[in-house]
Protein backbone atom coordinates (compact mmCIF):
# COMPACT_ATOMS: atom_id res chain seq x y z
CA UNK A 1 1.03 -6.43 11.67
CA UNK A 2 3.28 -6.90 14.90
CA UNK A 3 6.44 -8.61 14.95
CA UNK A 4 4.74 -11.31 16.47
CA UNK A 5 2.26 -11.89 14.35
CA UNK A 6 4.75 -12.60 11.40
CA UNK A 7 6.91 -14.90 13.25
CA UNK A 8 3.64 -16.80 13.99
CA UNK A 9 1.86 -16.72 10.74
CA UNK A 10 5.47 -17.24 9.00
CA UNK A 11 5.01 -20.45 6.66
CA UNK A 12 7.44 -22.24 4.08
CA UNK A 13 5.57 -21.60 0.65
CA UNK A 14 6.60 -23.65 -2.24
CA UNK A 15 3.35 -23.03 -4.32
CA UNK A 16 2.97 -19.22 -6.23
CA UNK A 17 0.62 -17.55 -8.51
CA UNK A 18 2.87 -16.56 -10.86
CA UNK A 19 2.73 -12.99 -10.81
CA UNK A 20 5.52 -10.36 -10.92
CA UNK A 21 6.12 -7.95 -7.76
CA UNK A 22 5.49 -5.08 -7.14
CA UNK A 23 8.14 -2.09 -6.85
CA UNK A 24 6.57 -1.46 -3.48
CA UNK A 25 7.08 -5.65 -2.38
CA UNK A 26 10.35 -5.26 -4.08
CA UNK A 27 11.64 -2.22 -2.27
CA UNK A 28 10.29 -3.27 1.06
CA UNK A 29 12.37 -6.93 0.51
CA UNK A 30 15.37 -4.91 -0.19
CA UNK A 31 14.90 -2.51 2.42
CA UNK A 32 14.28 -5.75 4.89
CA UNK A 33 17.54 -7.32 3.44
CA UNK A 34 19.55 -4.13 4.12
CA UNK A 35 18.83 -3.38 7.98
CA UNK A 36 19.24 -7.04 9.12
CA UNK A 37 21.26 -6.82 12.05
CA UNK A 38 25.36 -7.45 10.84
CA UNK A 39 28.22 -8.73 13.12
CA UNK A 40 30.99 -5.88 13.38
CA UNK A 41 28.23 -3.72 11.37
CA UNK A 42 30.46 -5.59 8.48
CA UNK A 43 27.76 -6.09 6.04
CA UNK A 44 29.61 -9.01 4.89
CA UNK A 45 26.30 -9.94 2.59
CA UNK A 46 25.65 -9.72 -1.29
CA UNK A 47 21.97 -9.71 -2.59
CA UNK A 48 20.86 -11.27 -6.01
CA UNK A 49 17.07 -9.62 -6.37
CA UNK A 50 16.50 -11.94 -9.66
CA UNK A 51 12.85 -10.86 -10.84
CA UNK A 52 13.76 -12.37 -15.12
CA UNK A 53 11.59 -15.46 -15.30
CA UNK A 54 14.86 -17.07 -17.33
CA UNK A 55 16.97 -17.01 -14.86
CA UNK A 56 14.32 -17.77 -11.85
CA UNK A 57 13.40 -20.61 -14.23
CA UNK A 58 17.22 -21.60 -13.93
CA UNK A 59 17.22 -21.07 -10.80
CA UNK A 60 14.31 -23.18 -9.49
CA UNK A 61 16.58 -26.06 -11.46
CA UNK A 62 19.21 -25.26 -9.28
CA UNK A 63 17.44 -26.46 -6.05
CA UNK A 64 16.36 -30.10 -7.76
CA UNK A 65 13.43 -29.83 -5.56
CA UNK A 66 11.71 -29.19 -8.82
CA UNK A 67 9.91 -25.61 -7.72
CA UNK A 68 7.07 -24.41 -10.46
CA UNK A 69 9.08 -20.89 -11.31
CA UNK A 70 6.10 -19.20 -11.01
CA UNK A 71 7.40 -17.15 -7.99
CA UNK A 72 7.88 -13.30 -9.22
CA UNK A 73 11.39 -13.24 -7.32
CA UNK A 74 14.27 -15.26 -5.63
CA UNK A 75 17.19 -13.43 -3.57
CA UNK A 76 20.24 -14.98 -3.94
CA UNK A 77 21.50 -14.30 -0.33
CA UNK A 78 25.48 -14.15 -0.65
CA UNK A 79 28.06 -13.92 2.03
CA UNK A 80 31.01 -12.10 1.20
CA UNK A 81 33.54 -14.41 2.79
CA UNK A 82 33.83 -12.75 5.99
CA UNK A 83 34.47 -14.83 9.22
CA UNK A 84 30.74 -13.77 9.87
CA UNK A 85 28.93 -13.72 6.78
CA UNK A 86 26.93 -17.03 7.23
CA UNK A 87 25.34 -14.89 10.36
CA UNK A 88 24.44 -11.58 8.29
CA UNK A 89 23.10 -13.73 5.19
CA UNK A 90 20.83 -15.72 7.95
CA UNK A 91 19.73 -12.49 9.22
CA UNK A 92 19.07 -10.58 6.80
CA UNK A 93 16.97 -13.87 5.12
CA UNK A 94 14.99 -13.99 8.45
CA UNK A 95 14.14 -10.42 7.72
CA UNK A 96 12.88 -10.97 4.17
CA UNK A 97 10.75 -14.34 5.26
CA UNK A 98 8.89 -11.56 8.20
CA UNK A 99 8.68 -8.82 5.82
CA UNK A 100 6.91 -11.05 3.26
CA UNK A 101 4.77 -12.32 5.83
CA UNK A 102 3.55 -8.53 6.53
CA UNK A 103 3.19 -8.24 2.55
CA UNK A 104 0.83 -10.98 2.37
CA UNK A 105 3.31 -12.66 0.16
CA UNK A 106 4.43 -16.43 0.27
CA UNK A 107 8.16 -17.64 0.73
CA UNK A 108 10.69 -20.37 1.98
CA UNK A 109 14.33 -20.71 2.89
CA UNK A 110 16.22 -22.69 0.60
CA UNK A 111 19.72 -23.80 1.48
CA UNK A 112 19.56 -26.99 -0.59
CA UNK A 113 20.74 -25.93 -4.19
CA UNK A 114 24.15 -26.51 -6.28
CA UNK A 115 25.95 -23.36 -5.59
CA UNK A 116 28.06 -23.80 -8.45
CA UNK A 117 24.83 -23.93 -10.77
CA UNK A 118 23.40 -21.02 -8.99
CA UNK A 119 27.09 -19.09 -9.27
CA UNK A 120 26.72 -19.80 -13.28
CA UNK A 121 23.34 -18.71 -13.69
CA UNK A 122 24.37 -15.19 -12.13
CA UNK A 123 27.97 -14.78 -13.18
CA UNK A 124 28.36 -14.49 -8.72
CA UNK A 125 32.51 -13.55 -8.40
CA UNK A 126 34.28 -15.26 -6.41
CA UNK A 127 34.38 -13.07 -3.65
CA UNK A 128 30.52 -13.79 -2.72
CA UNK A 129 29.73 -17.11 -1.58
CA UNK A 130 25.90 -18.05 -2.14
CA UNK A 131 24.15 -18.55 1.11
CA UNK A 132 20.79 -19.46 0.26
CA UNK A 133 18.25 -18.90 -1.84
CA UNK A 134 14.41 -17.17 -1.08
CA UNK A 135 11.82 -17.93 -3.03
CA UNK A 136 9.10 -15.52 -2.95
CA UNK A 137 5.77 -14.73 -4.09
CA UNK A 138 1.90 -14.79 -4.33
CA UNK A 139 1.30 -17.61 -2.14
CA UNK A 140 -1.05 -20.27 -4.29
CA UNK A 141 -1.13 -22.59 -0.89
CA UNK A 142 -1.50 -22.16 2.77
CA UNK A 143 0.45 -24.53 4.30
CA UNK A 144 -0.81 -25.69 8.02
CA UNK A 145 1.94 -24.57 10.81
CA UNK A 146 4.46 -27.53 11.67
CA UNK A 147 5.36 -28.73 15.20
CA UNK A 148 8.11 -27.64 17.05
CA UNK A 149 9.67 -28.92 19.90
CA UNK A 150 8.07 -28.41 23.43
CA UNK A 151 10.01 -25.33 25.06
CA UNK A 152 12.08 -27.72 27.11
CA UNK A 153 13.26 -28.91 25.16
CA UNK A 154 14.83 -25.91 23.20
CA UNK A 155 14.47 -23.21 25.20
CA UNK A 156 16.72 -23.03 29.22
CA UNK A 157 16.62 -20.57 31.54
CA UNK A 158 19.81 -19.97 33.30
């Protein structure tokens, strides 16, 4: 699969079959995570790979969007404070969603969640900020794509 391709068939899942990863989907995630572009090369990013079905359990609770936890993993994407971290955490998430995409596996971007829950459920110090959360899995739904914006209305050029 191209680059393309995943941006295009990239889709928010919020429905698994609950079945664990694989080492091979796990590695290739981390892998994904770890060569996201960084600002400064600063790597100001932290990486929760929580595969225990406890803690995704707690986890899903943490969102109050009231996810099954039948997905067989959720990063924790963390920023480590840095005046760019929010950047490297997005980037490095972007890079998980594609990579997923190429796996055949299903996953969305969460940044709606009580960090201070999420912080708890992890023991996160207080040097790492959490970022967002990715949800991913076997997908158990296809969702259709969404609209965007025409181009002109988000795209110029100068």
């Amino acid at each position: 699969m191209n680059v393309r391709d995943a941006i295009l068939n990239r889709r928010s899942v919020r429905k698994w079959v609950k079945r664990p990863l694989t080492n091979k989907e796990l590695e290739a995630l981390k892998e994904a995570v770890r060569w996201a572009p960084s600002a400064h090369n600063e790597e100001s990013r932290f990486f929760y790979f929580v595969t225990s079905e406890k803690k995704i359990a707690e986890l899903c609770a943490a969102t109050g969007r009231q996810f099954k936890p039948d997905m067989g993993l959720v990063i924790v994407a963390c920023s480590s404070n840095a005046d760019y971290g929010v950047m490297d955490v997005s980037a490095s998430v972007e890079n998980a969603l594609l990579q997923a995409v190429e796996l055949g596996l299903g996953a969305v971007w969460v940044g709606a969640f009580n960090a201070k829950k999420v912080r708890a459920a992890l023991g996160i110090p207080s040097n790492l900020t959490p970022e967002a959360l990715v949800p991913v899995g076997e997908p158990a739904e296809k969702p259709e794509p969404t609209k965007r914006k025409p181009e002109k209305e988000t795209v110029k050029i100068v």
